[in-house]
C-alpha atoms as a PDB file:
ATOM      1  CA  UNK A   1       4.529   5.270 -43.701  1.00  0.00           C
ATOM      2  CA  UNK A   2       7.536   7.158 -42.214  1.00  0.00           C
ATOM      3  CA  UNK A   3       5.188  10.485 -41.783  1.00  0.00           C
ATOM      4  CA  UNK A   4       2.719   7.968 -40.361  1.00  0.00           C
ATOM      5  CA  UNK A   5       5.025   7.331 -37.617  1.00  0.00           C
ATOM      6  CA  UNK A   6       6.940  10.605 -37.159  1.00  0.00           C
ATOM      7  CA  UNK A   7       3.536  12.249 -36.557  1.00  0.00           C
ATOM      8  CA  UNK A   8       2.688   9.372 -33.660  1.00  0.00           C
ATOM      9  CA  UNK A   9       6.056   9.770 -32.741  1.00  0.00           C
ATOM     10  CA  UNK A  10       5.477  13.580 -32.449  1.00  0.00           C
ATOM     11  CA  UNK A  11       1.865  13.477 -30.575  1.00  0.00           C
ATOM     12  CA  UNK A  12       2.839  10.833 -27.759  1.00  0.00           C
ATOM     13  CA  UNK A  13       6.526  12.253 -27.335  1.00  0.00           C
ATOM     14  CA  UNK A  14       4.681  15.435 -26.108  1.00  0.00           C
ATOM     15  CA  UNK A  15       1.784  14.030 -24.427  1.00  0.00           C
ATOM     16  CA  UNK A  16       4.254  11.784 -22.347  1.00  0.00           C
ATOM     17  CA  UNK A  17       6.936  15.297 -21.717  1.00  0.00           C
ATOM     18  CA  UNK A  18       3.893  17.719 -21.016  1.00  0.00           C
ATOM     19  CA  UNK A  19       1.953  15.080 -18.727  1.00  0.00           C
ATOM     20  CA  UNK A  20       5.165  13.391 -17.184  1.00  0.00           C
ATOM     21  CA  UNK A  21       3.747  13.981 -13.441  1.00  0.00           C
ATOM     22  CA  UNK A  22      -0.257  13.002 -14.433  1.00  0.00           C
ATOM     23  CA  UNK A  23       0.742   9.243 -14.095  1.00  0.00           C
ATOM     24  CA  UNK A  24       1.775   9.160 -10.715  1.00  0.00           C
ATOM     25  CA  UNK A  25      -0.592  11.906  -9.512  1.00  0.00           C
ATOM     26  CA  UNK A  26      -3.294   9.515 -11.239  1.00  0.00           C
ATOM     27  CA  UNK A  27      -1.752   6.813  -9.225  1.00  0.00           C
ATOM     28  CA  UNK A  28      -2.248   8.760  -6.111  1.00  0.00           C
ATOM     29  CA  UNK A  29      -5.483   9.693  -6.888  1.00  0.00           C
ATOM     30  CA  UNK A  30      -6.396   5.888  -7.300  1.00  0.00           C
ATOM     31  CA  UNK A  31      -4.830   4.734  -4.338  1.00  0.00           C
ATOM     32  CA  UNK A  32      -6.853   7.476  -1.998  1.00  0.00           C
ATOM     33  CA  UNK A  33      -9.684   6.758  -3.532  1.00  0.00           C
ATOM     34  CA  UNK A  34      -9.865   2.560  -3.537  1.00  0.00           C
ATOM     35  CA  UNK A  35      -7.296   2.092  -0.605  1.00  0.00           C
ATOM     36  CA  UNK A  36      -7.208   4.838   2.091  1.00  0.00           C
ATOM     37  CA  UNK A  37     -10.090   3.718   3.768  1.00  0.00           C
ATOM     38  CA  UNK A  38      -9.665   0.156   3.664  1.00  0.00           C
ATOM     39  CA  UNK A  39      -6.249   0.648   5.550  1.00  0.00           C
ATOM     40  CA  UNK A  40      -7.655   2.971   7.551  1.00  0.00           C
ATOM     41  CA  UNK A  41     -10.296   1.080   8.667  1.00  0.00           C
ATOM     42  CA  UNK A  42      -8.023  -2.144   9.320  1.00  0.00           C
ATOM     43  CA  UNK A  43      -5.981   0.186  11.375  1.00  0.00           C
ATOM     44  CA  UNK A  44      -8.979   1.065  13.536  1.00  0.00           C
ATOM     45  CA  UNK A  45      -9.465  -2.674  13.923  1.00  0.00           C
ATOM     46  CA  UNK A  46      -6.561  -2.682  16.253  1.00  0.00           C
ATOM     47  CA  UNK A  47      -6.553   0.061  18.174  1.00  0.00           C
ATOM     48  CA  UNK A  48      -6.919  -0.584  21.784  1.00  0.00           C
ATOM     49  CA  UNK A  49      -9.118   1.577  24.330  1.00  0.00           C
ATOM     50  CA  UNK A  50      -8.382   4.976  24.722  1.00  0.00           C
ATOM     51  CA  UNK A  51      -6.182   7.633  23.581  1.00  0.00           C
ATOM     52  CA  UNK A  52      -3.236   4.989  24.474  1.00  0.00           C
ATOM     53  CA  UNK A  53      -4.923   2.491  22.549  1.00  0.00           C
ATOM     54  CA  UNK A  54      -1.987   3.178  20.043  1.00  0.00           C
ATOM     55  CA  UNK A  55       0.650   2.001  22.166  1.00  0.00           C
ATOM     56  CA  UNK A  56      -1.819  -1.236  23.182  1.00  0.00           C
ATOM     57  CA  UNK A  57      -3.222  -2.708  20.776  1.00  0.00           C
ATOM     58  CA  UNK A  58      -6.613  -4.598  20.389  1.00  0.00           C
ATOM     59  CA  UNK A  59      -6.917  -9.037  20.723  1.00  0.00           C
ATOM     60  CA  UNK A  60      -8.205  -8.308  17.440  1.00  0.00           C
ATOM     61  CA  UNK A  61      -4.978  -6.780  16.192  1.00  0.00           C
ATOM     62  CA  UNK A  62      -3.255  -9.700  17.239  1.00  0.00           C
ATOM     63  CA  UNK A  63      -5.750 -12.121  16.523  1.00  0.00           C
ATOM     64  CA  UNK A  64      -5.064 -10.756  12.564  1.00  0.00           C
ATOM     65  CA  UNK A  65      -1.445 -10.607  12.414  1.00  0.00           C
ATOM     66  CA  UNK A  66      -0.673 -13.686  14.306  1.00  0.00           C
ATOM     67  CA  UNK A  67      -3.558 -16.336  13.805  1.00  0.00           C
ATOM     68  CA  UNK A  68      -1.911 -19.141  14.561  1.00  0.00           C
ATOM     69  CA  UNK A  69      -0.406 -17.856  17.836  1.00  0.00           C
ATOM     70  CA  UNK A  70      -3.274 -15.979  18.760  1.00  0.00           C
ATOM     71  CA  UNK A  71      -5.148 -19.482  18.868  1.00  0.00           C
ATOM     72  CA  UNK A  72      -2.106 -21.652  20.625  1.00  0.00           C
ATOM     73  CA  UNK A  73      -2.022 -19.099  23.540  1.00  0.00           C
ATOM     74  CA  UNK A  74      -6.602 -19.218  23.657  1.00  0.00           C
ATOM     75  CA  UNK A  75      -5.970 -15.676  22.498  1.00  0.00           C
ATOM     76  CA  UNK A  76      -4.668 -14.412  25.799  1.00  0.00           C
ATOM     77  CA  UNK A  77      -2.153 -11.824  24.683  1.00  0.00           C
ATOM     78  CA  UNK A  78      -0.295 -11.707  27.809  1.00  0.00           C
ATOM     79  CA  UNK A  79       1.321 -15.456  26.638  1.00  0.00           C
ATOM     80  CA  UNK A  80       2.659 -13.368  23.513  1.00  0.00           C
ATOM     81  CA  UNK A  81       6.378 -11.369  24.048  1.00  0.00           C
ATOM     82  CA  UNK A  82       7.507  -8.105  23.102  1.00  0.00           C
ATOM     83  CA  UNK A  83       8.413  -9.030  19.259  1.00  0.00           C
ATOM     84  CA  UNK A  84       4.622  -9.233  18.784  1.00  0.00           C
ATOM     85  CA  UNK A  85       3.660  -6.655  20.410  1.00  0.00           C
ATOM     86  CA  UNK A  86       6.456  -4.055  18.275  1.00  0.00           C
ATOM     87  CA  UNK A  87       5.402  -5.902  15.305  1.00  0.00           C
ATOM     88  CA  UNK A  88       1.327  -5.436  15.876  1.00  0.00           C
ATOM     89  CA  UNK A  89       1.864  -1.836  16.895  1.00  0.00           C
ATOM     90  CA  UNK A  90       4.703  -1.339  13.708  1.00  0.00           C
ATOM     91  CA  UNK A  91       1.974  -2.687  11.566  1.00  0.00           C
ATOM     92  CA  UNK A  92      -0.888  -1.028  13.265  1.00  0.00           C
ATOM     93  CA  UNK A  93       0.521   2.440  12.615  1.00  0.00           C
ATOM     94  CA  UNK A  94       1.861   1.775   9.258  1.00  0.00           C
ATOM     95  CA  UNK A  95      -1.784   1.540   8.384  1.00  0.00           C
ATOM     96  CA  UNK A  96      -2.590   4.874   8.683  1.00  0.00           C
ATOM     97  CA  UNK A  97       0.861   6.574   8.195  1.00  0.00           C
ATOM     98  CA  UNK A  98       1.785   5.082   4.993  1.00  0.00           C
ATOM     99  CA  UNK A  99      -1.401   5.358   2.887  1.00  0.00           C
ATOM    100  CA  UNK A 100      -1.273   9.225   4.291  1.00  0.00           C
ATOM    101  CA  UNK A 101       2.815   9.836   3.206  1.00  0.00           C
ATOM    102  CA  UNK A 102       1.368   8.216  -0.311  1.00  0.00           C
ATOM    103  CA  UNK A 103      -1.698  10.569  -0.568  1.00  0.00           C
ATOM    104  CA  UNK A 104      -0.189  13.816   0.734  1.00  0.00           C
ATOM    105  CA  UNK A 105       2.832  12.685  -1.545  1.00  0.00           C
ATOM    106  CA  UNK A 106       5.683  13.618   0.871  1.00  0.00           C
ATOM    107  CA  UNK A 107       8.073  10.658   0.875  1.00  0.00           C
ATOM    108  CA  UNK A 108       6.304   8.765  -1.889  1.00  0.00           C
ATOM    109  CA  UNK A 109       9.012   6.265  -2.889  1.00  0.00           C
ATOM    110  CA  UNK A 110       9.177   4.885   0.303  1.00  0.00           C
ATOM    111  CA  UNK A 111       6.178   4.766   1.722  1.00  0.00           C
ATOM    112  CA  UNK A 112       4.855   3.056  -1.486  1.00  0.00           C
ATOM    113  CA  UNK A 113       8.040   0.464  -0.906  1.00  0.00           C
ATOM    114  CA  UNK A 114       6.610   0.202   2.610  1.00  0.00           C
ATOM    115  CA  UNK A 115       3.325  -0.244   1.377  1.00  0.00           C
ATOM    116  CA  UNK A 116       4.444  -3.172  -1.128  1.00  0.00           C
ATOM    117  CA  UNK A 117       6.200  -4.703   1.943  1.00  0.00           C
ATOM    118  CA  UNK A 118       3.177  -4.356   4.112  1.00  0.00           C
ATOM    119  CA  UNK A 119       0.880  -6.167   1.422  1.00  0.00           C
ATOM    120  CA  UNK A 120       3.279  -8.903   0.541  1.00  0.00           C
ATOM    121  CA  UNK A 121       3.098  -9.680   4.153  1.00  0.00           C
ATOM    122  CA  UNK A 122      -0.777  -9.015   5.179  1.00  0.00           C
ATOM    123  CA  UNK A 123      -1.195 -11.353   1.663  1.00  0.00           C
ATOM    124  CA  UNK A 124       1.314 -14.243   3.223  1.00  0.00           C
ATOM    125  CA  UNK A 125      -0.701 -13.752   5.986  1.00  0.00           C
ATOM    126  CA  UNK A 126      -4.020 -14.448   4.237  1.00  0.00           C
ATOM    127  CA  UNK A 127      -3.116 -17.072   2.804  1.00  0.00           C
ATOM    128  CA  UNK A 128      -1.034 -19.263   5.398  1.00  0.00           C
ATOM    129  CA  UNK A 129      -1.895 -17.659   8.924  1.00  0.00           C
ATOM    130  CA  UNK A 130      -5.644 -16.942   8.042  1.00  0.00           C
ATOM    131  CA  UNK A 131      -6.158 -20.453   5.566  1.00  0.00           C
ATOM    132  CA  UNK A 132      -6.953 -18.407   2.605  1.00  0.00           C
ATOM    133  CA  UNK A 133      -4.312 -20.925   0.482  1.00  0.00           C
ATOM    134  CA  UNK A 134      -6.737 -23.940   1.199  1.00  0.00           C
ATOM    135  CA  UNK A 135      -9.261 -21.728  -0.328  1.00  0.00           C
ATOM    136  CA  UNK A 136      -8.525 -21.302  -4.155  1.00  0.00           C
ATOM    137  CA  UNK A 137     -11.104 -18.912  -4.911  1.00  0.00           C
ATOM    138  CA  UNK A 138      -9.271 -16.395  -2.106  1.00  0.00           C
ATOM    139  CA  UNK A 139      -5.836 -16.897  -4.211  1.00  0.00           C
ATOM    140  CA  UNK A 140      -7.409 -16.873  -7.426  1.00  0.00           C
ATOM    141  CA  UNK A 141      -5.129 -17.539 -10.770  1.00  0.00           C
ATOM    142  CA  UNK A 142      -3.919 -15.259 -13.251  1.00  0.00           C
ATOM    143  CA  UNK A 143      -4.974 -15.779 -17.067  1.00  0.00           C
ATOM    144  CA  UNK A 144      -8.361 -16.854 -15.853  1.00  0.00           C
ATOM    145  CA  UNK A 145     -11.760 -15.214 -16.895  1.00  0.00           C
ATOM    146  CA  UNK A 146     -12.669 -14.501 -13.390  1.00  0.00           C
ATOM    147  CA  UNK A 147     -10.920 -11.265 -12.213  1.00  0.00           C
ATOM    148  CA  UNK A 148     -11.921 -10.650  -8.418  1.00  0.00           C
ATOM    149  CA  UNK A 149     -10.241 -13.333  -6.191  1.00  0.00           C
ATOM    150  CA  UNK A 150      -7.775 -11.474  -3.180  1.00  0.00           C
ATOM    151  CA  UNK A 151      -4.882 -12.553  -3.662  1.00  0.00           C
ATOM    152  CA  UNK A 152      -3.672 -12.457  -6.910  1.00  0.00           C
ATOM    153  CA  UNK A 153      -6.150 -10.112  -8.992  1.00  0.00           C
ATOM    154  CA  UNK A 154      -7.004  -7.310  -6.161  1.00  0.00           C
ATOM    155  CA  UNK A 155      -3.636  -7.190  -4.737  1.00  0.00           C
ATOM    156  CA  UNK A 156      -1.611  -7.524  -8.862  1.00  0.00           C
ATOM    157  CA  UNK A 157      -3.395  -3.909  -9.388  1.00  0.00           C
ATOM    158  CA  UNK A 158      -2.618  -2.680  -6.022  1.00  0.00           C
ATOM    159  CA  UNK A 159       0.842  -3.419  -6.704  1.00  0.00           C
ATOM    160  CA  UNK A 160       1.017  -1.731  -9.773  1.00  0.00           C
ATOM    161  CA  UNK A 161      -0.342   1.064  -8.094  1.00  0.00           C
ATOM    162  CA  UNK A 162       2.522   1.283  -5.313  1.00  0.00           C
ATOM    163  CA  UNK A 163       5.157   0.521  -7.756  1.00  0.00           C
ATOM    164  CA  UNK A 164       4.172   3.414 -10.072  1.00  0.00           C
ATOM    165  CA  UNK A 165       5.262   5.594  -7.188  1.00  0.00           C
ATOM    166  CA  UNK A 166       8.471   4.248  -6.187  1.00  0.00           C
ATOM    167  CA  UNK A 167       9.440   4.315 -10.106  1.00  0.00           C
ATOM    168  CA  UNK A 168       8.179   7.619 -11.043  1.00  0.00           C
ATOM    169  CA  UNK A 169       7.497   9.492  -7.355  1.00  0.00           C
ATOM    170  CA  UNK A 170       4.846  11.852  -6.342  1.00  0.00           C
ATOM    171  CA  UNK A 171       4.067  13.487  -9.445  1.00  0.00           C
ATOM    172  CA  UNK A 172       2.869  17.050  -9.525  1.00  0.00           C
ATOM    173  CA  UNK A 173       0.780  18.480  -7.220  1.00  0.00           C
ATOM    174  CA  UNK A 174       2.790  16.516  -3.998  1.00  0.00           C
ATOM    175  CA  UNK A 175       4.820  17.606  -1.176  1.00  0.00           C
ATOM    176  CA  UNK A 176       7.999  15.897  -2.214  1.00  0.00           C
ATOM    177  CA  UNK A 177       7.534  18.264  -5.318  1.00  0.00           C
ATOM    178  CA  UNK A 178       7.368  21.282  -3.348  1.00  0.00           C
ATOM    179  CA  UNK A 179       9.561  20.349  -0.695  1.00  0.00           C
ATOM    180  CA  UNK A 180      12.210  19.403  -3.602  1.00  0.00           C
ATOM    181  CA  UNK A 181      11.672  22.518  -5.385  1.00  0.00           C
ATOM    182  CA  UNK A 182      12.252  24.627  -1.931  1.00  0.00           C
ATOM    183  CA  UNK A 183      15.016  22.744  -0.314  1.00  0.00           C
ATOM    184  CA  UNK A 184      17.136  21.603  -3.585  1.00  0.00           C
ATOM    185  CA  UNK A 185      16.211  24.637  -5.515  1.00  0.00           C
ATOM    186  CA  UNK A 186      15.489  22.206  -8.779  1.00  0.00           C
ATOM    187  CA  UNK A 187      12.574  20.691  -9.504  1.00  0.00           C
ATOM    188  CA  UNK A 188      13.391  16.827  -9.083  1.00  0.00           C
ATOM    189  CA  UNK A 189      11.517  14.631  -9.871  1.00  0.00           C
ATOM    190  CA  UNK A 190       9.682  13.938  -6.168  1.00  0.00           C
END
């Protein structure tokens, strides 16, 4: 039985030191290819008109963000201040710069900590700006049989997903990796 579990030992000891950077580069992988465009897309939700449509964003942006305001002020944005405005454009272009930072892995730990902010607040949004937590189908519950509700079963993987990168980085084949390798002279762990 020892042998038994010297030679498992043995076998996963080297898979796990020989493919240290697959998990997060797996990670990445995932992410660019379930999430990227669904941020993406969002973010061209609420863009304004025009090549300064960054700066202002669309009703639409707001209309998402802030619900509940949106709908006290008849959706006239001009009733909203500056705070909303910072945090609609903020949000607007952490859409499309975070998911990119993750793919291109060049500061991976934090934009996957931004990320994990931003989707603890769009969900919070869901559910109490939007009415998603009168809904229980759009929350869902864990330890269930049915695995595709919003909330809790989309968003649990999606999380796991973001914290595999702050915990373990890049992974090979990333930016941080080469720009940690250049500018340190080590190879960190990116």
């Amino acid at each position: 039985m020892d042998r038994l579990a010297h030679l498992h030992n043995s076998i996963f000891n080297a898979i796990e030191r020989n493919l240290d950077g697959l998990v997060p580069l797996l990670a990445r992988f995932v992410f660019a290819a379930t999430l990227l465009m669904y941020f993406w897309a969002s973010g061209l939700t609420k863009l304004g008109d025009g090549i300064m449509g960054i700066f202002v964003p669309s009703t639409g942006a707001y209309a998402q963000i802030f619900p509940k305001q949106m709908e006290a002020v008849v959706y006239d944005v001009s009733q909203l201040g500056i705070f909303h405005w910072a945090v609609v454009v903020a949000g607007t272009w952490a859409e499309f710069i975070l998911p990119l930072l993750i793919v291109i892995g060049l500061f991976t730990r934090l934009a996957a900590l931004g990320m994990i902010g931003f989707v603890v607040v769009q969900s919070l949004t869901d559910l109490y700006g939007h009415g998603g937590i009168a809904h229980a189908e759009t929350l869902g519950a864990w330890f269930d049989r049915v695995p595709d509700s919003v909330i809790l079963d989309q968003r649990a993987f999606w999380m796991l997903i973001l914290v595999t990168l702050v915990i373990k980085g890049a992974g090979a084949l990333s930016l941080d990796r080469i720009l940690s390798r250049q500018i340190l002279g080590t190879p960190a762990a990116a």
